[in-house]
C-alpha atoms as a PDB file:
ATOM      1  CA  UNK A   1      13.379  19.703   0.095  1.00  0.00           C
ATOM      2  CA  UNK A   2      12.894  19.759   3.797  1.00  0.00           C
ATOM      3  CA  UNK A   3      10.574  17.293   6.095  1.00  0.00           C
ATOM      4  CA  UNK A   4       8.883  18.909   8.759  1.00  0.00           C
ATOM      5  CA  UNK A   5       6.525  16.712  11.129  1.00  0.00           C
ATOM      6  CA  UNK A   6       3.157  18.140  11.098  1.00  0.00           C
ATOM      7  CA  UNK A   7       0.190  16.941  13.412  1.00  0.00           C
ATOM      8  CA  UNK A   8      -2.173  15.291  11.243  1.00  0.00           C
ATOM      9  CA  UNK A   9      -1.960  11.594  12.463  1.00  0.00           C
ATOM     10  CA  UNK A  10      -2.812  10.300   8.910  1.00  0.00           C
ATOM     11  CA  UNK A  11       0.411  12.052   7.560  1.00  0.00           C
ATOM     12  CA  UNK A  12       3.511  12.438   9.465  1.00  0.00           C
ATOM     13  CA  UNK A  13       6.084  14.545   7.099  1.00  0.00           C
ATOM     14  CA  UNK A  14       5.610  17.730   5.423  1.00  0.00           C
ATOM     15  CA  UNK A  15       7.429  18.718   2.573  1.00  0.00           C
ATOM     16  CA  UNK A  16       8.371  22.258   1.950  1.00  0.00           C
ATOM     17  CA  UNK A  17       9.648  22.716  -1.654  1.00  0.00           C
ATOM     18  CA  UNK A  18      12.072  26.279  -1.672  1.00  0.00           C
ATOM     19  CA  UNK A  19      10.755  27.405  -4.935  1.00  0.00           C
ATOM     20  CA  UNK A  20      10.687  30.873  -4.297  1.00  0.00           C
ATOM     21  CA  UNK A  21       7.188  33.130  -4.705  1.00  0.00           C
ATOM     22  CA  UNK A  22       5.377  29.551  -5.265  1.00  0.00           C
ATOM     23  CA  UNK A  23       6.428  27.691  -2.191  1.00  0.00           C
ATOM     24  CA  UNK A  24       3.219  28.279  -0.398  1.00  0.00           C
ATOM     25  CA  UNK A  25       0.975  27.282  -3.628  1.00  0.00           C
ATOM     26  CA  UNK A  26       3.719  24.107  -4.135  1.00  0.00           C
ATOM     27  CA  UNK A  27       3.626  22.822  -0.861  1.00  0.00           C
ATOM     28  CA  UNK A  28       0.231  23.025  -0.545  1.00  0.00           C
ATOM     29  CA  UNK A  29      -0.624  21.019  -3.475  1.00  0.00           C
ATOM     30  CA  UNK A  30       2.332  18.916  -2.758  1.00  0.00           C
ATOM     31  CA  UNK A  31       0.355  18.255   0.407  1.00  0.00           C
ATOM     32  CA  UNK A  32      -3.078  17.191  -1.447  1.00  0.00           C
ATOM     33  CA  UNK A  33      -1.533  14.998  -3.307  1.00  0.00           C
ATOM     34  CA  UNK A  34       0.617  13.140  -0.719  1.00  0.00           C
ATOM     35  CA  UNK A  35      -2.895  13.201   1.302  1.00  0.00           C
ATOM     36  CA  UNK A  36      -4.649  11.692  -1.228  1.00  0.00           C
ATOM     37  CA  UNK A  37      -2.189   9.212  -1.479  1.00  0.00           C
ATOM     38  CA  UNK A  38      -2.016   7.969   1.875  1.00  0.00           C
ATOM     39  CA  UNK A  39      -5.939   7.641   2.268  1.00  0.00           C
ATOM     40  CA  UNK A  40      -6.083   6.046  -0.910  1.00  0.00           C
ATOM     41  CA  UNK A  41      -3.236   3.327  -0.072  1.00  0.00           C
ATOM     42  CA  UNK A  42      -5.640   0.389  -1.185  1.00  0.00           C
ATOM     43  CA  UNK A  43      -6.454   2.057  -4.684  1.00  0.00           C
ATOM     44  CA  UNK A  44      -2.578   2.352  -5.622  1.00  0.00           C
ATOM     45  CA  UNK A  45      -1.789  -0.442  -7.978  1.00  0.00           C
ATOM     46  CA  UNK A  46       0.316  -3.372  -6.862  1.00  0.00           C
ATOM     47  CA  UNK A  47       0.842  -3.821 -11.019  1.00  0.00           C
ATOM     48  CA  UNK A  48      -0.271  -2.752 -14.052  1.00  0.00           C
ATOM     49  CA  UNK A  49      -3.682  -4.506 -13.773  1.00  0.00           C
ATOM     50  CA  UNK A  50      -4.227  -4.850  -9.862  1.00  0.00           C
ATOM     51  CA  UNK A  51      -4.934  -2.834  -7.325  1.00  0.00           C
ATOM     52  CA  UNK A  52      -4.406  -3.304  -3.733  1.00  0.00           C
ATOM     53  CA  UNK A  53      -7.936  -3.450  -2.259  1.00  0.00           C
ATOM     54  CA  UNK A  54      -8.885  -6.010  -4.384  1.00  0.00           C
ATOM     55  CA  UNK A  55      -7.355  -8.106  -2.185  1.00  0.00           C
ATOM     56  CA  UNK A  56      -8.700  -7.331   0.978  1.00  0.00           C
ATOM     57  CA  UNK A  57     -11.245  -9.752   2.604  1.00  0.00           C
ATOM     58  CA  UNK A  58     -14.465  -9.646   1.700  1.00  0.00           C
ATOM     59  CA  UNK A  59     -16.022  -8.888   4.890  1.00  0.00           C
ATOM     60  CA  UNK A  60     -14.035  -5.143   4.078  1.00  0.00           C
ATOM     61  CA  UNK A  61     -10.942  -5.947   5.999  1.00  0.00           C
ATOM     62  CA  UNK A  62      -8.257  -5.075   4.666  1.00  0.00           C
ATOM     63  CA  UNK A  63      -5.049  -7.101   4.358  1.00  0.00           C
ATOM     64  CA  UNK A  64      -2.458  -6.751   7.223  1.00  0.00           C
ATOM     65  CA  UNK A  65       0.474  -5.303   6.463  1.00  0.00           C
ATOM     66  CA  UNK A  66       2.891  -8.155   7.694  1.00  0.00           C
ATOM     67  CA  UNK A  67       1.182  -9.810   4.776  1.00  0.00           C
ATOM     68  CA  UNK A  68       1.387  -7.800   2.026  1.00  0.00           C
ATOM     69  CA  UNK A  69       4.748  -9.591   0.493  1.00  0.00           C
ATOM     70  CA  UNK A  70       2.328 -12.290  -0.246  1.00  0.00           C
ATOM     71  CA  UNK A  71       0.219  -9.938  -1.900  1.00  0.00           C
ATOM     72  CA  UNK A  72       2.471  -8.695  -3.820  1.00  0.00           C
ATOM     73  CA  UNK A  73       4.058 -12.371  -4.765  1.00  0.00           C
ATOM     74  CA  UNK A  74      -0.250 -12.929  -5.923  1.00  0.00           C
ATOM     75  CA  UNK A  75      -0.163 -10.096  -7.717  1.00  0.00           C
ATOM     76  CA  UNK A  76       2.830 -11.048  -9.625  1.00  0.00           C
ATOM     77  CA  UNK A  77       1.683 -13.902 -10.383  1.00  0.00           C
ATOM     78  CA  UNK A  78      -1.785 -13.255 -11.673  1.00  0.00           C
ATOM     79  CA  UNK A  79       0.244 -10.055 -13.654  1.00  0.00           C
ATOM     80  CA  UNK A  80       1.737 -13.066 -15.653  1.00  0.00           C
ATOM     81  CA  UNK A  81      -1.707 -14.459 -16.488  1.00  0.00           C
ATOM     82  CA  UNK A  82      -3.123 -11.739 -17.314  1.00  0.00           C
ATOM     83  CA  UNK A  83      -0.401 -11.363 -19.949  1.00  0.00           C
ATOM     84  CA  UNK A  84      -1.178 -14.269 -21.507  1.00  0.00           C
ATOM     85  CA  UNK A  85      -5.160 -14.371 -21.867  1.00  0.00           C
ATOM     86  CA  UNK A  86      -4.917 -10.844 -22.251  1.00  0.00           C
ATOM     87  CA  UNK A  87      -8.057 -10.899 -20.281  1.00  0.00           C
ATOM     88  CA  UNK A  88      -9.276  -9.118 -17.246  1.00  0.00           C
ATOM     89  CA  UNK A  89      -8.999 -11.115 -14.593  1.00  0.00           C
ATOM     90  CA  UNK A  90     -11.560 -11.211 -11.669  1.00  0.00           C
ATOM     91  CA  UNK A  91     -10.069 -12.028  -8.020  1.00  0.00           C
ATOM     92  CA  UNK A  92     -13.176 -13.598  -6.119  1.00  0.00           C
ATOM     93  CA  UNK A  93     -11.384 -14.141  -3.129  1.00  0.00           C
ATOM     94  CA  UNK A  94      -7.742 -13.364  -1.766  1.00  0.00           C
ATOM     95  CA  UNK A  95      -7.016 -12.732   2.048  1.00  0.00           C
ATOM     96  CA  UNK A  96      -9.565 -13.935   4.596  1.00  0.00           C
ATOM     97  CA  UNK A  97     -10.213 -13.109   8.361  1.00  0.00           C
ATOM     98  CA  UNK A  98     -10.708 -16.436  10.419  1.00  0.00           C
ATOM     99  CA  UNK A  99     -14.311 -15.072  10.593  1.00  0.00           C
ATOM    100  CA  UNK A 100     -14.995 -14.630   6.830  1.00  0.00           C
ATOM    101  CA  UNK A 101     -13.235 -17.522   5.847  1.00  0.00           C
ATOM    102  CA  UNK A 102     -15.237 -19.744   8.448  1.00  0.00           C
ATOM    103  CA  UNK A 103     -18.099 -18.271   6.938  1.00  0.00           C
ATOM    104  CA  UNK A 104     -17.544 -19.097   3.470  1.00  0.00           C
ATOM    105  CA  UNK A 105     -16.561 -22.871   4.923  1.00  0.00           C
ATOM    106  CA  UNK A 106     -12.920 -22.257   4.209  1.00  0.00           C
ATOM    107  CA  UNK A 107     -10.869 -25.216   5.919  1.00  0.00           C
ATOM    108  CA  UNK A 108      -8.994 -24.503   8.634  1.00  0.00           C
ATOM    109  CA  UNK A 109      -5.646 -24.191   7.885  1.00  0.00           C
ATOM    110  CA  UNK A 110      -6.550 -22.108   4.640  1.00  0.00           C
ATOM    111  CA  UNK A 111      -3.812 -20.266   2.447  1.00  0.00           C
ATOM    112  CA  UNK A 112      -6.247 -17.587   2.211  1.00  0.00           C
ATOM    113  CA  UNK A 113      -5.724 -16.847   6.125  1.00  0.00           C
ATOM    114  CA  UNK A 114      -1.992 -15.599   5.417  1.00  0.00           C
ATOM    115  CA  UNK A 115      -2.640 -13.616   1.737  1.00  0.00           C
ATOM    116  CA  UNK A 116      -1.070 -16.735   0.260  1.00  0.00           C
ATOM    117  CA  UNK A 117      -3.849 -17.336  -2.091  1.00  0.00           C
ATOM    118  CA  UNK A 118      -6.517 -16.374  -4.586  1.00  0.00           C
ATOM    119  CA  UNK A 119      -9.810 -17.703  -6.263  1.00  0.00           C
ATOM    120  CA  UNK A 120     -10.307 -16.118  -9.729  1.00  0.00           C
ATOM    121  CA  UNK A 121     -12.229 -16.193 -12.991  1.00  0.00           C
ATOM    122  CA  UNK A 122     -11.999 -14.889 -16.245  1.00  0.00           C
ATOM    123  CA  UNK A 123     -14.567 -13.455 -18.203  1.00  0.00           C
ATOM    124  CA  UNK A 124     -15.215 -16.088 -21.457  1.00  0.00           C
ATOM    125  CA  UNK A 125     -12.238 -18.252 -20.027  1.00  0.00           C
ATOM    126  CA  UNK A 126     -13.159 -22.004 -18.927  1.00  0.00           C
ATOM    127  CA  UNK A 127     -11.885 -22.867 -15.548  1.00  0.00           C
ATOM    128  CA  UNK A 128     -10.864 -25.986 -16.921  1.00  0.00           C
ATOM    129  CA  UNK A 129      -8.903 -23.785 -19.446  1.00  0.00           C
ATOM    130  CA  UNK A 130      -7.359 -21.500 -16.502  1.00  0.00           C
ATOM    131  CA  UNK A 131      -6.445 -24.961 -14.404  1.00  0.00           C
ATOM    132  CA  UNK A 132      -4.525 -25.982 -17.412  1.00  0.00           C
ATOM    133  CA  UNK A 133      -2.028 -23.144 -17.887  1.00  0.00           C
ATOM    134  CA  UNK A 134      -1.450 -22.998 -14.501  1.00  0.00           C
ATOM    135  CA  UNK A 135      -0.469 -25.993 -13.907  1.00  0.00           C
ATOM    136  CA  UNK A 136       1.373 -25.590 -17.277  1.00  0.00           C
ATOM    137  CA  UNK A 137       3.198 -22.156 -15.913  1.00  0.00           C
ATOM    138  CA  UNK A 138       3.992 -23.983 -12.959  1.00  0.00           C
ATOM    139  CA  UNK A 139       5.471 -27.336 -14.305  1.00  0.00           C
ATOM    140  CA  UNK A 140       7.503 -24.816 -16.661  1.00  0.00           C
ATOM    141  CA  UNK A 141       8.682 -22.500 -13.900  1.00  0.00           C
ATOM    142  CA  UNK A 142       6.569 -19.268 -15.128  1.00  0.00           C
ATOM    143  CA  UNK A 143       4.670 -19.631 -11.720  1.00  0.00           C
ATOM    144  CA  UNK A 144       5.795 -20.316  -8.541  1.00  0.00           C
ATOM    145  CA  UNK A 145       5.195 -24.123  -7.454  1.00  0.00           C
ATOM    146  CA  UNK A 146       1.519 -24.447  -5.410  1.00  0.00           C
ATOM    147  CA  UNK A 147      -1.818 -25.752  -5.352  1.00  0.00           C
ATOM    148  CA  UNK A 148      -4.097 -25.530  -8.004  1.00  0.00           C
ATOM    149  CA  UNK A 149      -7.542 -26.336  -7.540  1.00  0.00           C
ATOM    150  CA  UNK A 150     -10.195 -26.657 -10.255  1.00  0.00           C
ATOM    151  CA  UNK A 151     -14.166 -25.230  -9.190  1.00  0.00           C
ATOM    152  CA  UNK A 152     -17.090 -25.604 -11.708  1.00  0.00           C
ATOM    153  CA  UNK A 153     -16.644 -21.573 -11.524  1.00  0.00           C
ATOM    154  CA  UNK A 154     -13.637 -20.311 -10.741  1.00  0.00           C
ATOM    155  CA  UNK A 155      -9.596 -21.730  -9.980  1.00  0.00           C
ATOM    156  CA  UNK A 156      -8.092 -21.532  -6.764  1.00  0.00           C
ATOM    157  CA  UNK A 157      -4.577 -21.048  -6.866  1.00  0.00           C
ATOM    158  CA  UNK A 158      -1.970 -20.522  -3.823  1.00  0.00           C
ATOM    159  CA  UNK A 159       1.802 -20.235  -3.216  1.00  0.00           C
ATOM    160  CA  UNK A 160       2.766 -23.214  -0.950  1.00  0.00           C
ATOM    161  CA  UNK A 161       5.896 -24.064  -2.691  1.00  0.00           C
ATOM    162  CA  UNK A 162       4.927 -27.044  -4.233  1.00  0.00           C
ATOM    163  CA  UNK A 163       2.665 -28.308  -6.766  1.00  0.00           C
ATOM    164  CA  UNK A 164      -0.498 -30.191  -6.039  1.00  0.00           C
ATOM    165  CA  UNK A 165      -3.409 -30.347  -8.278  1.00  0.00           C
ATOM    166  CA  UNK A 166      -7.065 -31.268  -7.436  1.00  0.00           C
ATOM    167  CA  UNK A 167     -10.498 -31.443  -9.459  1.00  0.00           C
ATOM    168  CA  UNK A 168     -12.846 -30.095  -7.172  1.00  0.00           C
ATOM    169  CA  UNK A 169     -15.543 -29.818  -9.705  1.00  0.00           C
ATOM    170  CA  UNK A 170     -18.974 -30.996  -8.550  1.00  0.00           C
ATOM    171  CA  UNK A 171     -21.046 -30.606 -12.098  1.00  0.00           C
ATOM    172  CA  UNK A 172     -20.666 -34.303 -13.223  1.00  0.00           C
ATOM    173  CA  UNK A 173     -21.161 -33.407 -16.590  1.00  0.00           C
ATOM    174  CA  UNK A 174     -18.285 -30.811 -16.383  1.00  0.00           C
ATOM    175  CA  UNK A 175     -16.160 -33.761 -15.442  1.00  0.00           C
ATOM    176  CA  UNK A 176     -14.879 -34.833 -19.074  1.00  0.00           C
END
């Protein structure tokens, strides 16, 4: 296989397949599909269960790409969950501009700013219930140590390398 640079600016290599008669047919689709590929980037899946434009912001930015390591560390992480409710899990929020995430009255210094976090919810699943294997996972070592924070709705959970746990619930009577 040879790479030739073409002048599309969304694709910079061409591959030419020498497979006789069929080269032309080959390389063309060969050429679709890379395509489709590279404008699709945030469909591909990070894991089995997520896919990369889930965890762009909100606001339709997507993430930047000197953060997607902590992407992929989130998606790792919530991959583990997801094996053990065996539940689709919904990502509510992930990476935030300073815009959105003043908007949504994100503090300042939010682990959402660098990709480092994510709020979620599962379908049927309790927050209280999610809190509790996560710190669980954590304490055990099947997470990475960070902050887990408990919503009446959803769980916030982020990668800051060590373990803090807060009830943020503001239903009273979801308090016991």
């Amino acid at each position: 296989m040879q790479l030739q640079p073409i002048a599309n600016p969304r694709v910079e290599w061409h591959a030419t397949l020498s497979l006789g008669r069929n080269n032309l047919i080959t390389s063309f689709f060969f050429c679709l599909i890379f395509k489709f590929f590279i404008m699709n980037a945030n469909e591909i899946l990070l894991t089995p269960h997520f896919k990369f434009s889930e965890f762009n912001c909100k606001d339709g930015t997507p993430v930047p790409e000197h953060l997607h390591y902590n992407i992929r560390m989130l998606a790792g992480c919530l991959e583990v969950l997801r094996g053990h409710f065996q539940l689709p899990i919904i990502i509510n929020s992930a990476y935030r501009t300073q815009r959105y995430n003043a908007k949504v009255g994100g503090v300042a210094n939010s682990q959402h700013l660098s990709a480092n976090a994510v709020d979620i919810s599962i379908l049927g699943t309790p927050p209280l219930h999610i809190f509790t294997v996560i710190r669980s996972f954590m304490k055990k070592g099947l997470l990475p140590a960070g902050c887990v924070i408990l919503y009446d709705t959803f769980v916030h959970y982020d990668l800051r390398g060590h373990i803090v746990e807060i009830d943020n619930r503001q239903c009273k009577s979801c308090q016991q």
